[in-house]
PDB file of N, CA and C in Angstrom:
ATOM      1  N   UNK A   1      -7.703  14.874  -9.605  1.00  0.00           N
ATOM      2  CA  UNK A   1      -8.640  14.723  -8.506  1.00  0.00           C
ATOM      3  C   UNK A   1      -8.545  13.278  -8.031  1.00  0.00           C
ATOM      4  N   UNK A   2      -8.133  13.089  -6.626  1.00  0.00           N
ATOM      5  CA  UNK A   2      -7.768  11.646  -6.190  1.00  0.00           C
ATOM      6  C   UNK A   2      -9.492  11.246  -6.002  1.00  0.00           C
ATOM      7  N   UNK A   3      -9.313  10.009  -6.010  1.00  0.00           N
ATOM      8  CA  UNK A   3     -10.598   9.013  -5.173  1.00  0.00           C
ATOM      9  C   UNK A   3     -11.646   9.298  -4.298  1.00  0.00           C
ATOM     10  N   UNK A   4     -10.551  10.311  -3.423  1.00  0.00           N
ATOM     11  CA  UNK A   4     -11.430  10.175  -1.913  1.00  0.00           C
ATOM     12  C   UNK A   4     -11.618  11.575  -2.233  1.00  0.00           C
ATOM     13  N   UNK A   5     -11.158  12.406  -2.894  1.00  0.00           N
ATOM     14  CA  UNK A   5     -11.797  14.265  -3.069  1.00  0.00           C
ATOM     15  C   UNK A   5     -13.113  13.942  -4.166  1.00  0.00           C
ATOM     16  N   UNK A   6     -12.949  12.758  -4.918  1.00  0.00           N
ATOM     17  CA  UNK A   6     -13.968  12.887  -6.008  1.00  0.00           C
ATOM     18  C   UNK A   6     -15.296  12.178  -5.331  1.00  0.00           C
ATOM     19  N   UNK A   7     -14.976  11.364  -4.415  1.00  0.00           N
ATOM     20  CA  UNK A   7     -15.977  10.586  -3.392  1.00  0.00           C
ATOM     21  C   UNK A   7     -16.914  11.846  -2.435  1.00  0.00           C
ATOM     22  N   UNK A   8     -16.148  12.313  -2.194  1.00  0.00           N
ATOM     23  CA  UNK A   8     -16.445  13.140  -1.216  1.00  0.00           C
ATOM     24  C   UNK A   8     -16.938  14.621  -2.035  1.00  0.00           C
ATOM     25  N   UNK A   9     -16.569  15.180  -3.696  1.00  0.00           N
ATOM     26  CA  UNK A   9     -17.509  15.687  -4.313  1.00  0.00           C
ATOM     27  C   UNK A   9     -18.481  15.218  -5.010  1.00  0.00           C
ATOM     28  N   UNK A  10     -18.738  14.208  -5.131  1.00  0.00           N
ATOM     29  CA  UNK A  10     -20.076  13.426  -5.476  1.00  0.00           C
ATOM     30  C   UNK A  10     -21.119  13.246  -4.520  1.00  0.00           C
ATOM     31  N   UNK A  11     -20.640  12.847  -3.313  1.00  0.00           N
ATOM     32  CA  UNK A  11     -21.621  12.894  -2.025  1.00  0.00           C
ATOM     33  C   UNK A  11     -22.386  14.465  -1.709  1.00  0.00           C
ATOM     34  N   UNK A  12     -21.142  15.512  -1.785  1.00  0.00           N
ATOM     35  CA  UNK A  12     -21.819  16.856  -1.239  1.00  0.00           C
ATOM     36  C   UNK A  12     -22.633  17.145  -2.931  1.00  0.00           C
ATOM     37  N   UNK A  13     -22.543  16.838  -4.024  1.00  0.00           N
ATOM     38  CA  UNK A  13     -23.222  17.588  -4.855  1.00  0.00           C
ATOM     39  C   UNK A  13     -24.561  16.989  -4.979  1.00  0.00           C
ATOM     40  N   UNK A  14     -24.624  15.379  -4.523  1.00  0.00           N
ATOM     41  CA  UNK A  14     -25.694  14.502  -4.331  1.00  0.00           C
ATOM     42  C   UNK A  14     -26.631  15.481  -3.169  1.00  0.00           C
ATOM     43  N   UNK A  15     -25.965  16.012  -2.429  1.00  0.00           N
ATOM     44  CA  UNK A  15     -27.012  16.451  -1.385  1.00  0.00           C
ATOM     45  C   UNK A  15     -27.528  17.959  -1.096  1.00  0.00           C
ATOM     46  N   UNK A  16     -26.490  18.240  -1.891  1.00  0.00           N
ATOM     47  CA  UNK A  16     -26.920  19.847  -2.254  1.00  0.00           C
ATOM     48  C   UNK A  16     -28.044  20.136  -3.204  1.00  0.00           C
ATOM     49  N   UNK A  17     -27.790  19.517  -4.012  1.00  0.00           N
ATOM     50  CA  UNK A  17     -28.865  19.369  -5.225  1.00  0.00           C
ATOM     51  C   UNK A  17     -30.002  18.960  -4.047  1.00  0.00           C
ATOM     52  N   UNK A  18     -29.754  17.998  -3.893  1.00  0.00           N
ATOM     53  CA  UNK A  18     -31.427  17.070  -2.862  1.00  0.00           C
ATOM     54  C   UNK A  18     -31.673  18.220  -1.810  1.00  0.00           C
ATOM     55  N   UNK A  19     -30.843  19.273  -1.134  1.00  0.00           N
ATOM     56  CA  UNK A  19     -31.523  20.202  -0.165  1.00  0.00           C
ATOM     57  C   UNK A  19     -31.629  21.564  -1.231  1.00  0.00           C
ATOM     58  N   UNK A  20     -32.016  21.710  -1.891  1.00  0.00           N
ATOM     59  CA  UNK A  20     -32.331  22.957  -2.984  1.00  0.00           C
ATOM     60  C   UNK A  20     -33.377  22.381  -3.154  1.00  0.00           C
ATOM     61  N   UNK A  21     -34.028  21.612  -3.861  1.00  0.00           N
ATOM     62  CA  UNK A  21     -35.130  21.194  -4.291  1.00  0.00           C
ATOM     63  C   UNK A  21     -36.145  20.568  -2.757  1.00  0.00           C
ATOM     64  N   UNK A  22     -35.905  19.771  -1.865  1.00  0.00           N
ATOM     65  CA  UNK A  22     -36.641  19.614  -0.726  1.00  0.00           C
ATOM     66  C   UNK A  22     -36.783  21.255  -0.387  1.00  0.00           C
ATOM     67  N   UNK A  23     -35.795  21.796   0.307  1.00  0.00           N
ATOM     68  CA  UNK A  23     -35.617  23.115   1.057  1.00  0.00           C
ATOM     69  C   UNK A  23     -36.600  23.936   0.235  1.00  0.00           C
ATOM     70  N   UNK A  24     -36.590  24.051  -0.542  1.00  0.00           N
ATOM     71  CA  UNK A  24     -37.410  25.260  -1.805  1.00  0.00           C
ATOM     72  C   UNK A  24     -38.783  24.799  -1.275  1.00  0.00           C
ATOM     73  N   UNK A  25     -39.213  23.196  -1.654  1.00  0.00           N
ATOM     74  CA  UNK A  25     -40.314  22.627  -1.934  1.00  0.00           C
ATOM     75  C   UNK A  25     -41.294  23.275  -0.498  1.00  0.00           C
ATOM     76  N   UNK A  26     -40.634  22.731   0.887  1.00  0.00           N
ATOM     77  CA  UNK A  26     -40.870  23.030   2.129  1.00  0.00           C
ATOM     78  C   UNK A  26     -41.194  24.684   2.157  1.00  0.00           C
ATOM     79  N   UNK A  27     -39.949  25.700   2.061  1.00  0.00           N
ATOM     80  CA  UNK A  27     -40.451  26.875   1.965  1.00  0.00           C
ATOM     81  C   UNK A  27     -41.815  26.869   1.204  1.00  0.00           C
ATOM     82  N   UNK A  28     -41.767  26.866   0.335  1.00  0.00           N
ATOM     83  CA  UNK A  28     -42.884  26.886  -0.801  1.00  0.00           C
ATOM     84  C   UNK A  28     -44.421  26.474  -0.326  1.00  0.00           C
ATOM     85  N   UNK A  29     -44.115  25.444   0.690  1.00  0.00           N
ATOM     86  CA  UNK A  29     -45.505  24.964   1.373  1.00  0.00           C
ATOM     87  C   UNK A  29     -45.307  25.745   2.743  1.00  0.00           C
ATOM     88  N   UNK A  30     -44.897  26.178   3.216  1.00  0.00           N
ATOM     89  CA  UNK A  30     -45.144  27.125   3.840  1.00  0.00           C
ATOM     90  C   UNK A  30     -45.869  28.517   3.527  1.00  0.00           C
ATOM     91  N   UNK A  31     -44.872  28.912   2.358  1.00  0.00           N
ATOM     92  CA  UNK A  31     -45.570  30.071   1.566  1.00  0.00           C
ATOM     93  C   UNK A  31     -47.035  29.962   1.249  1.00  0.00           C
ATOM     94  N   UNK A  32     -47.283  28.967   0.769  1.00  0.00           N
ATOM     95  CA  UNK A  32     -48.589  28.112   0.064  1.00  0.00           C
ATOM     96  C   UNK A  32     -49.638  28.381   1.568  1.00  0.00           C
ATOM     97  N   UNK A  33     -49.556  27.913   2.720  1.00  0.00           N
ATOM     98  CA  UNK A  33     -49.969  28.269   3.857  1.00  0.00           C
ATOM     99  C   UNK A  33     -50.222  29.503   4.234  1.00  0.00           C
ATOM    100  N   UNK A  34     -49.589  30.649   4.101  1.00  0.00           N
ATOM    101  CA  UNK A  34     -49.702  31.828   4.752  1.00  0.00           C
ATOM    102  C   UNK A  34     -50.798  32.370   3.826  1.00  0.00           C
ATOM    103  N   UNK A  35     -50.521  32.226   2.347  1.00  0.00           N
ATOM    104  CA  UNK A  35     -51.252  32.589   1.387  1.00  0.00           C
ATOM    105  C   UNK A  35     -52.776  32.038   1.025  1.00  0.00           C
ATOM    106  N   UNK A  36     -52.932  30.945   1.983  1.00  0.00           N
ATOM    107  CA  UNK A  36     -53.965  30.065   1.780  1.00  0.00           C
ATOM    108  C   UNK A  36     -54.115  29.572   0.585  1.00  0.00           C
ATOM    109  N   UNK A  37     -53.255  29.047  -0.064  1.00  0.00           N
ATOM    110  CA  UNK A  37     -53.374  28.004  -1.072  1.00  0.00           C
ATOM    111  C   UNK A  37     -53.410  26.522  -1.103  1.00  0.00           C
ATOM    112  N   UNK A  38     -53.375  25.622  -1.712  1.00  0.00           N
ATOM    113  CA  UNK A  38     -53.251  24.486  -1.459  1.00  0.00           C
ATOM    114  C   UNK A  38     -51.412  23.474  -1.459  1.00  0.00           C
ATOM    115  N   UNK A  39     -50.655  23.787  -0.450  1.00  0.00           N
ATOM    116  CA  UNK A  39     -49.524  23.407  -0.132  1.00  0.00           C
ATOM    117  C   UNK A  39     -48.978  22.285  -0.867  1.00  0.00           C
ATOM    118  N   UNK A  40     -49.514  21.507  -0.857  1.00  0.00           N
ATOM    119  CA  UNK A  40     -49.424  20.288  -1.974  1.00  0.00           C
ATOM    120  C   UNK A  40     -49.323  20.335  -3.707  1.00  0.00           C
ATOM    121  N   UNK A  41     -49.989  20.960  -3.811  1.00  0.00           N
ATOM    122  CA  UNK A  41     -49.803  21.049  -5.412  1.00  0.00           C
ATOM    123  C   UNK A  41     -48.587  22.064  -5.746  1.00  0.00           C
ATOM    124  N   UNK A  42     -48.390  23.310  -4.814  1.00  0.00           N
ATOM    125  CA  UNK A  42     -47.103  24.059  -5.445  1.00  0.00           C
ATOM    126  C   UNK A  42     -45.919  23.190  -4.767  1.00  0.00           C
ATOM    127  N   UNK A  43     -46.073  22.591  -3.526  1.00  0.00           N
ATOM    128  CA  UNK A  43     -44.577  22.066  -3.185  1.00  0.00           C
ATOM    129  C   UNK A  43     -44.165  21.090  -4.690  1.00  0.00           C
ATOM    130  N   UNK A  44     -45.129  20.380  -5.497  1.00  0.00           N
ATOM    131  CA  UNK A  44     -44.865  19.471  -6.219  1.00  0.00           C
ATOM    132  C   UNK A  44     -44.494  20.118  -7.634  1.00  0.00           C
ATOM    133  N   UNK A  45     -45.134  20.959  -7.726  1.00  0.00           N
ATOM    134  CA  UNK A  45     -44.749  21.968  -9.033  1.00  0.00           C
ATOM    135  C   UNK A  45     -43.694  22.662  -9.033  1.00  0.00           C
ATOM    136  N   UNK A  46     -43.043  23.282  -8.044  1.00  0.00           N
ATOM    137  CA  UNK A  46     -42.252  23.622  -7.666  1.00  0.00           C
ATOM    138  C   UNK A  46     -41.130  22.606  -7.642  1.00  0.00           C
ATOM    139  N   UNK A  47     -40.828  21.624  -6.966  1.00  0.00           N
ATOM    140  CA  UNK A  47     -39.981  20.648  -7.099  1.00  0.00           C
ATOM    141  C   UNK A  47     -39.256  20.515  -7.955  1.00  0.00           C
ATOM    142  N   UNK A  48     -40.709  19.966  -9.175  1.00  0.00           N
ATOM    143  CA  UNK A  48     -40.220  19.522 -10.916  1.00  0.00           C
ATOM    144  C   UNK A  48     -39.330  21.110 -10.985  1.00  0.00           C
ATOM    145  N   UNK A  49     -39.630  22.216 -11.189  1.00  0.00           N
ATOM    146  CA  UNK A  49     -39.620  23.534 -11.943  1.00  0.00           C
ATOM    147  C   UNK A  49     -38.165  23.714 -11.329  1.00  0.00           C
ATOM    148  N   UNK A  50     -37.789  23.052 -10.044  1.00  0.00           N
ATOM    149  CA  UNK A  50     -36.403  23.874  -9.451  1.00  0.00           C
ATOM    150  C   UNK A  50     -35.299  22.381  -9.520  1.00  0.00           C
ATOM    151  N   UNK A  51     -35.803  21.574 -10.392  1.00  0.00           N
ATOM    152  CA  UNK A  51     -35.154  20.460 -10.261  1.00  0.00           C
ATOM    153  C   UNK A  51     -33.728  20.587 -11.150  1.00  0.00           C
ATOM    154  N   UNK A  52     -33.975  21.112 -12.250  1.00  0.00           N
ATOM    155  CA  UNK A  52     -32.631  21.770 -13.080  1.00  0.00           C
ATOM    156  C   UNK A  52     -31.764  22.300 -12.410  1.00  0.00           C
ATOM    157  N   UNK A  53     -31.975  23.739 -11.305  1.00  0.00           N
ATOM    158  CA  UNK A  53     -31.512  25.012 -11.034  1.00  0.00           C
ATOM    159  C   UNK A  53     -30.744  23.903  -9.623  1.00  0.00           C
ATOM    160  N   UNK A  54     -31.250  22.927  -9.331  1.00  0.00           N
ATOM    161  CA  UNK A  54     -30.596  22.395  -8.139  1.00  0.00           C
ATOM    162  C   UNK A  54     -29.397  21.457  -8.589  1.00  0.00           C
ATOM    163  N   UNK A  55     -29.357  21.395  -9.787  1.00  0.00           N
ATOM    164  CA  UNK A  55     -28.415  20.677 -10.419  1.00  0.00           C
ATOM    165  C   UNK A  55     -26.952  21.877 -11.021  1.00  0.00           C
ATOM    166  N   UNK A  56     -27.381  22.756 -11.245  1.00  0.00           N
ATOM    167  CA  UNK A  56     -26.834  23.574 -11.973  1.00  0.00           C
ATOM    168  C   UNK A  56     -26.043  24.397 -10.585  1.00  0.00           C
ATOM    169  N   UNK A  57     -26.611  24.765  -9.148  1.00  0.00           N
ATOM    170  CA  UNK A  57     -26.200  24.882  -7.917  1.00  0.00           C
ATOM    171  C   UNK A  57     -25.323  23.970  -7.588  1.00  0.00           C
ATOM    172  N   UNK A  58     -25.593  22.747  -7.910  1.00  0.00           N
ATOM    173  CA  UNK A  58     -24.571  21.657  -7.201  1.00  0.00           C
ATOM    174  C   UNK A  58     -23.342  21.927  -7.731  1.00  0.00           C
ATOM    175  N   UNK A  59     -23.064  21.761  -9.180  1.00  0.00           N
ATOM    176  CA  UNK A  59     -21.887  21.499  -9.829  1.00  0.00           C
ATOM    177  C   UNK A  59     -21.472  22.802  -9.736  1.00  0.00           C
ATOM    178  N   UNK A  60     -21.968  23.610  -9.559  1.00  0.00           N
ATOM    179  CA  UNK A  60     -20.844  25.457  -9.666  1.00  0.00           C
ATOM    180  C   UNK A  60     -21.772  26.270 -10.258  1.00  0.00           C
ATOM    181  N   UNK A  61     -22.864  26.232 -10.729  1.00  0.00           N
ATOM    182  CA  UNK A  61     -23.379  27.337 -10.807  1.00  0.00           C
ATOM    183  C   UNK A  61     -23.192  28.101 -12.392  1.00  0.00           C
ATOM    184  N   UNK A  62     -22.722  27.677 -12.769  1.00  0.00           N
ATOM    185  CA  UNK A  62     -21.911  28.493 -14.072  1.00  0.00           C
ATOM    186  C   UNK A  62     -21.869  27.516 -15.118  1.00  0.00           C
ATOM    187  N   UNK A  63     -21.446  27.770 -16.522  1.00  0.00           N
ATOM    188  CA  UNK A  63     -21.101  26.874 -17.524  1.00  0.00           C
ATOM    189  C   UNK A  63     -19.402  25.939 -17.401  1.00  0.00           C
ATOM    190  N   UNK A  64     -19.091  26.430 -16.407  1.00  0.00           N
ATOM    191  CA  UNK A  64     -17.569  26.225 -15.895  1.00  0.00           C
ATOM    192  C   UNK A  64     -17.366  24.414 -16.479  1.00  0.00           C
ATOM    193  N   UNK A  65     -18.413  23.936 -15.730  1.00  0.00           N
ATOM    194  CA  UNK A  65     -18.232  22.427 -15.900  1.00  0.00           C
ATOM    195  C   UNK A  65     -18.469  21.899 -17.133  1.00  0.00           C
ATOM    196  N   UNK A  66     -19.107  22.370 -17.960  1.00  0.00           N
ATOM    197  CA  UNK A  66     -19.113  21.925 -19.496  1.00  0.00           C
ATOM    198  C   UNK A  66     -17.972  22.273 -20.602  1.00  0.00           C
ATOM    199  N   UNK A  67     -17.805  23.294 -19.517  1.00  0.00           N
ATOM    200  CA  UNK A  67     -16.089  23.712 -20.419  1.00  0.00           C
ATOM    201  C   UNK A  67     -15.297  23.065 -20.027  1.00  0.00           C
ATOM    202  N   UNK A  68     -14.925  22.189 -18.871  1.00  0.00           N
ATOM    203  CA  UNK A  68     -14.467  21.040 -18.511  1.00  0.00           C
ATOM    204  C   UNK A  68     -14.746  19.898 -19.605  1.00  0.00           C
ATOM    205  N   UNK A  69     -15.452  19.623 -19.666  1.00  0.00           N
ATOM    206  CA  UNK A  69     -16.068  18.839 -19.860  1.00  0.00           C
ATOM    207  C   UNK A  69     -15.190  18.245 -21.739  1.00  0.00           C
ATOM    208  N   UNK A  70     -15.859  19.507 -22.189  1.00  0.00           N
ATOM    209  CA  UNK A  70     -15.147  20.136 -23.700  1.00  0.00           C
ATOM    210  C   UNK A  70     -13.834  20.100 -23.673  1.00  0.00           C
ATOM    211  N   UNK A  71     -13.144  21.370 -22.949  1.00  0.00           N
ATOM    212  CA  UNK A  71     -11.608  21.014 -23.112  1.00  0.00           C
ATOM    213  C   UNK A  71     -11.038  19.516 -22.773  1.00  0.00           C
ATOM    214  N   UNK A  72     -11.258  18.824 -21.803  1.00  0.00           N
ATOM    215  CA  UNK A  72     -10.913  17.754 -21.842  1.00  0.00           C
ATOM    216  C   UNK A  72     -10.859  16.854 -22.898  1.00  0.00           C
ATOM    217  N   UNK A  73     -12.123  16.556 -23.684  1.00  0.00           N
ATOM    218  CA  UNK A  73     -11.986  15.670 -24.438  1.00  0.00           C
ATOM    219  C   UNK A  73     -11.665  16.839 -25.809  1.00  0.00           C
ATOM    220  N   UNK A  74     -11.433  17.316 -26.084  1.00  0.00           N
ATOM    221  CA  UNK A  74     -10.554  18.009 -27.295  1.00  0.00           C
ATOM    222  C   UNK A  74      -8.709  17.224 -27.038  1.00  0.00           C
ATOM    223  N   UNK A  75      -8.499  17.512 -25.830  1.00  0.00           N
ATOM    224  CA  UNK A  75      -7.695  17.538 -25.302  1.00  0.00           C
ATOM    225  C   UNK A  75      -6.813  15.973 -25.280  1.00  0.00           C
ATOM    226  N   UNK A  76      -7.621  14.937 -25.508  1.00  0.00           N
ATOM    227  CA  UNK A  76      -7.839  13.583 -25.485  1.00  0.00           C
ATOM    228  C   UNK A  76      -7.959  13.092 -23.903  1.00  0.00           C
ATOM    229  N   UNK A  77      -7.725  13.576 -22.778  1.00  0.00           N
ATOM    230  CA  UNK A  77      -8.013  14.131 -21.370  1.00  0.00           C
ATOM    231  C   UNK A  77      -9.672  12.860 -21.143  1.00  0.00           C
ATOM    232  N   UNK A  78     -10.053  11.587 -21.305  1.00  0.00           N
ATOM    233  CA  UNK A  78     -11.379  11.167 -21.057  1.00  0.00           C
ATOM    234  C   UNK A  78     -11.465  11.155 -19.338  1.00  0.00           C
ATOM    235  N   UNK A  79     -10.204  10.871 -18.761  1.00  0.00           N
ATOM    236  CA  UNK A  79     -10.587  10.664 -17.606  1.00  0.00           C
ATOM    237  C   UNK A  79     -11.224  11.687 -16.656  1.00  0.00           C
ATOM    238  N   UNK A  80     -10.770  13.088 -16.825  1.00  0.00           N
ATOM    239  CA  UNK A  80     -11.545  14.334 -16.418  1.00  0.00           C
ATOM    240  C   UNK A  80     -12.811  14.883 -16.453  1.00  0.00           C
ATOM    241  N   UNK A  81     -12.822  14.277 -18.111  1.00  0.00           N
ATOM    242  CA  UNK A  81     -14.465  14.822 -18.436  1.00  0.00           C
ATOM    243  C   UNK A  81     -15.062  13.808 -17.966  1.00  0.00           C
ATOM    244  N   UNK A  82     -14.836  12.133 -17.858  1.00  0.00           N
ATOM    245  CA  UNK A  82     -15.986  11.532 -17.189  1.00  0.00           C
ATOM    246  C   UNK A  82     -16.414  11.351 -16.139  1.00  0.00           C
ATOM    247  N   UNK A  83     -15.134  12.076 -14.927  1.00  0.00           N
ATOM    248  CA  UNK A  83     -15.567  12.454 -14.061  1.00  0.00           C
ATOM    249  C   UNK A  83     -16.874  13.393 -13.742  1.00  0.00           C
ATOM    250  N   UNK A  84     -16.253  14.305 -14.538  1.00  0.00           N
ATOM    251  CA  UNK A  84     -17.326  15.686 -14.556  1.00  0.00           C
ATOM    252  C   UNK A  84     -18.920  15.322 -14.985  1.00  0.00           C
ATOM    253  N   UNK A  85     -18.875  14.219 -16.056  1.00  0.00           N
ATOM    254  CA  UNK A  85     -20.043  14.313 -16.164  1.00  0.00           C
ATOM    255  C   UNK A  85     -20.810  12.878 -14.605  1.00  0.00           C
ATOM    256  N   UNK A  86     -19.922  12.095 -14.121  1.00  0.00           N
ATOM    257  CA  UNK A  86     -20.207  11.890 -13.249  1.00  0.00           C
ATOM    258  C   UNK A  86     -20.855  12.420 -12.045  1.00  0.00           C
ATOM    259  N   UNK A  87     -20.412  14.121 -11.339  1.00  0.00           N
ATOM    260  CA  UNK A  87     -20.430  14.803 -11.137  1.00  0.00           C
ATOM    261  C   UNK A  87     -21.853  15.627 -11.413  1.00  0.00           C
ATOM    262  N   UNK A  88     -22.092  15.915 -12.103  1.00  0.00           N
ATOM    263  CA  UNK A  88     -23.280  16.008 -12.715  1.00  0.00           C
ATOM    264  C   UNK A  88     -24.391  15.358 -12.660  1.00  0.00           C
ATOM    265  N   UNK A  89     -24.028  14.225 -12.859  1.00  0.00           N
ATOM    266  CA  UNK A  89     -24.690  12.917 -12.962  1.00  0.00           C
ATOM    267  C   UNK A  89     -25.305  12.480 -11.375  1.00  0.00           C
ATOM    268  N   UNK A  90     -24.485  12.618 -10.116  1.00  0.00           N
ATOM    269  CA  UNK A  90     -24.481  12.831  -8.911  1.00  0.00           C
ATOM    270  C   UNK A  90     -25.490  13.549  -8.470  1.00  0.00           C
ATOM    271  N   UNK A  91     -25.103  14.970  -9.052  1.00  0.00           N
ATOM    272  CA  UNK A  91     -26.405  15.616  -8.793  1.00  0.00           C
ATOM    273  C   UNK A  91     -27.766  15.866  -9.125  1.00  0.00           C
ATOM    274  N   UNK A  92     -27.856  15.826 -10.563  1.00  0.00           N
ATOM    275  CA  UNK A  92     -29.165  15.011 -10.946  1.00  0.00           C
ATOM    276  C   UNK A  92     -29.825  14.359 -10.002  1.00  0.00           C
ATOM    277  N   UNK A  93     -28.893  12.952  -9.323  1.00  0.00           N
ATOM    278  CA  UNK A  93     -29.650  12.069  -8.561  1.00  0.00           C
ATOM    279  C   UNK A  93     -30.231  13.045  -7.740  1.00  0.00           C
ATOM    280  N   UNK A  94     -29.180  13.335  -6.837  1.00  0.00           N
ATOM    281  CA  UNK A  94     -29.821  14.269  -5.558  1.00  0.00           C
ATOM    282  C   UNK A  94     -30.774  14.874  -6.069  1.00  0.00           C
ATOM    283  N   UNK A  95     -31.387  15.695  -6.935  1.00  0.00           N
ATOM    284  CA  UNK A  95     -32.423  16.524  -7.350  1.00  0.00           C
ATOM    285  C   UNK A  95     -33.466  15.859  -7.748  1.00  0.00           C
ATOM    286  N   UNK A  96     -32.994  14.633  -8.440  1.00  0.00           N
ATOM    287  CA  UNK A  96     -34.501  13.837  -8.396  1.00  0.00           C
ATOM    288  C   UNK A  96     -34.754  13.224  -7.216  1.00  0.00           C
ATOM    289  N   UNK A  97     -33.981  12.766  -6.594  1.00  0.00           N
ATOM    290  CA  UNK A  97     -34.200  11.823  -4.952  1.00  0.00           C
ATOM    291  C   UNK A  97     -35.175  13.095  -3.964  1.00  0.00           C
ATOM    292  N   UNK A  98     -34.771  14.090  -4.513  1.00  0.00           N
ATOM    293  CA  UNK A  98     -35.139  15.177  -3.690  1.00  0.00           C
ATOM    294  C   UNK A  98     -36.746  15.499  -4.251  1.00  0.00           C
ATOM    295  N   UNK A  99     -37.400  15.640  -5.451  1.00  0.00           N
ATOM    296  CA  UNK A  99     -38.549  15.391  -6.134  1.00  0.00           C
ATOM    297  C   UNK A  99     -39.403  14.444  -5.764  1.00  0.00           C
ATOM    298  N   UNK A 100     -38.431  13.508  -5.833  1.00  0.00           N
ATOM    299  CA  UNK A 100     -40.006  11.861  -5.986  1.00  0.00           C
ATOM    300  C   UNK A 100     -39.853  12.131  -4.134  1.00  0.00           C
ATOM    301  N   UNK A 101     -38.880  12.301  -3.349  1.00  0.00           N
ATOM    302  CA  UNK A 101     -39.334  12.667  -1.990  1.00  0.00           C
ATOM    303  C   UNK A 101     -40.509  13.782  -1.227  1.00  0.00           C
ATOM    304  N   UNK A 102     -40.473  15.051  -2.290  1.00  0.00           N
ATOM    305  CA  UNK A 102     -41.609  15.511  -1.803  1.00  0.00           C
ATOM    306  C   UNK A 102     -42.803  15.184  -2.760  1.00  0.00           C
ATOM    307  N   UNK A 103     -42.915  14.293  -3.735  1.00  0.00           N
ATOM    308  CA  UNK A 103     -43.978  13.975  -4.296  1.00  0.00           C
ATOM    309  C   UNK A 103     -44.659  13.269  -3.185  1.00  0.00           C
ATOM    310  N   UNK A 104     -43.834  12.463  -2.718  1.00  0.00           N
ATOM    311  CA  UNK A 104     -44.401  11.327  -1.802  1.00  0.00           C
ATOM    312  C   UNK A 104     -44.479  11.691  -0.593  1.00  0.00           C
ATOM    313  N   UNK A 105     -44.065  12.646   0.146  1.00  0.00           N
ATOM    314  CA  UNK A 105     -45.148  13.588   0.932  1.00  0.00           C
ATOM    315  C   UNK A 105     -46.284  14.300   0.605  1.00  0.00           C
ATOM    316  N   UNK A 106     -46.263  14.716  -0.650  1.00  0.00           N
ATOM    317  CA  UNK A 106     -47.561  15.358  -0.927  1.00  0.00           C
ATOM    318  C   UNK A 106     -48.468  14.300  -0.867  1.00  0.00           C
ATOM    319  N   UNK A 107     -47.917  13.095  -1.547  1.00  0.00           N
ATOM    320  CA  UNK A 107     -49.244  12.312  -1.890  1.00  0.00           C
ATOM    321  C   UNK A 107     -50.123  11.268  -0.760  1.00  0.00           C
ATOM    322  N   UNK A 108     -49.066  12.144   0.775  1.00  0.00           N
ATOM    323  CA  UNK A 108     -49.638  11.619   2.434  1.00  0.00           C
ATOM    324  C   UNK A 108     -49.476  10.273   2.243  1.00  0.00           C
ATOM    325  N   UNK A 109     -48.036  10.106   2.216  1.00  0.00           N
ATOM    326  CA  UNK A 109     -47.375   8.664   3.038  1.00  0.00           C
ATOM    327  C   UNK A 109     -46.911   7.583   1.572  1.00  0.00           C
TER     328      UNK A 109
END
């Protein structure tokens, strides 16, 4: 994986992750609305609760990347797996950037 493909999968998994967890949060306060609940407290509960699943979306969805991860370093292979967990690592961010962002809408400004 050259430079600029691994640049450019770190950016989209950074933001995929961050629109799973916003996108959800938003639906969710919408939902919260129709239902007459209080919009704020599930967009934020919700957030935390889908903050994993937006991580696990980013990188593929599957255990695929930990088996990466594994064969590589069996393999003596470090440069692959630390990508991957880079990768990972990427998206995390996005999923938390995406959290403390609708916290801080809930909490009006």
């Amino acid at each position: 994986m050259g430079s600029s493909v691994f640049l450019t999968k770190a950016i989209q998994d950074f933001f995929v992750a961050f629109g799973v967890v916003f996108g959800a949060s938003m639906l969710a306060g919408v939902s919260s609305i129709i239902t007459m609940q209080p919009p704020s407290s599930t967009m934020r509960l919700l957030a935390e609760n889908v903050k994993i699943w937006a991580v696990v979306v980013a990188v593929g969805g599957t255990i695929d990347p930990l088996r990466v991860i594994d064969w590589n370093i069996n393999e003596g292979h470090l440069s692959p797996a630390f990508k991957q967990i880079l990768l990972i690592f990427c998206a995390f961010a996005g999923a938390h950037s995406g959290t403390e962002l609708v916290k801080w809408i809930c909490r009006g400004g």
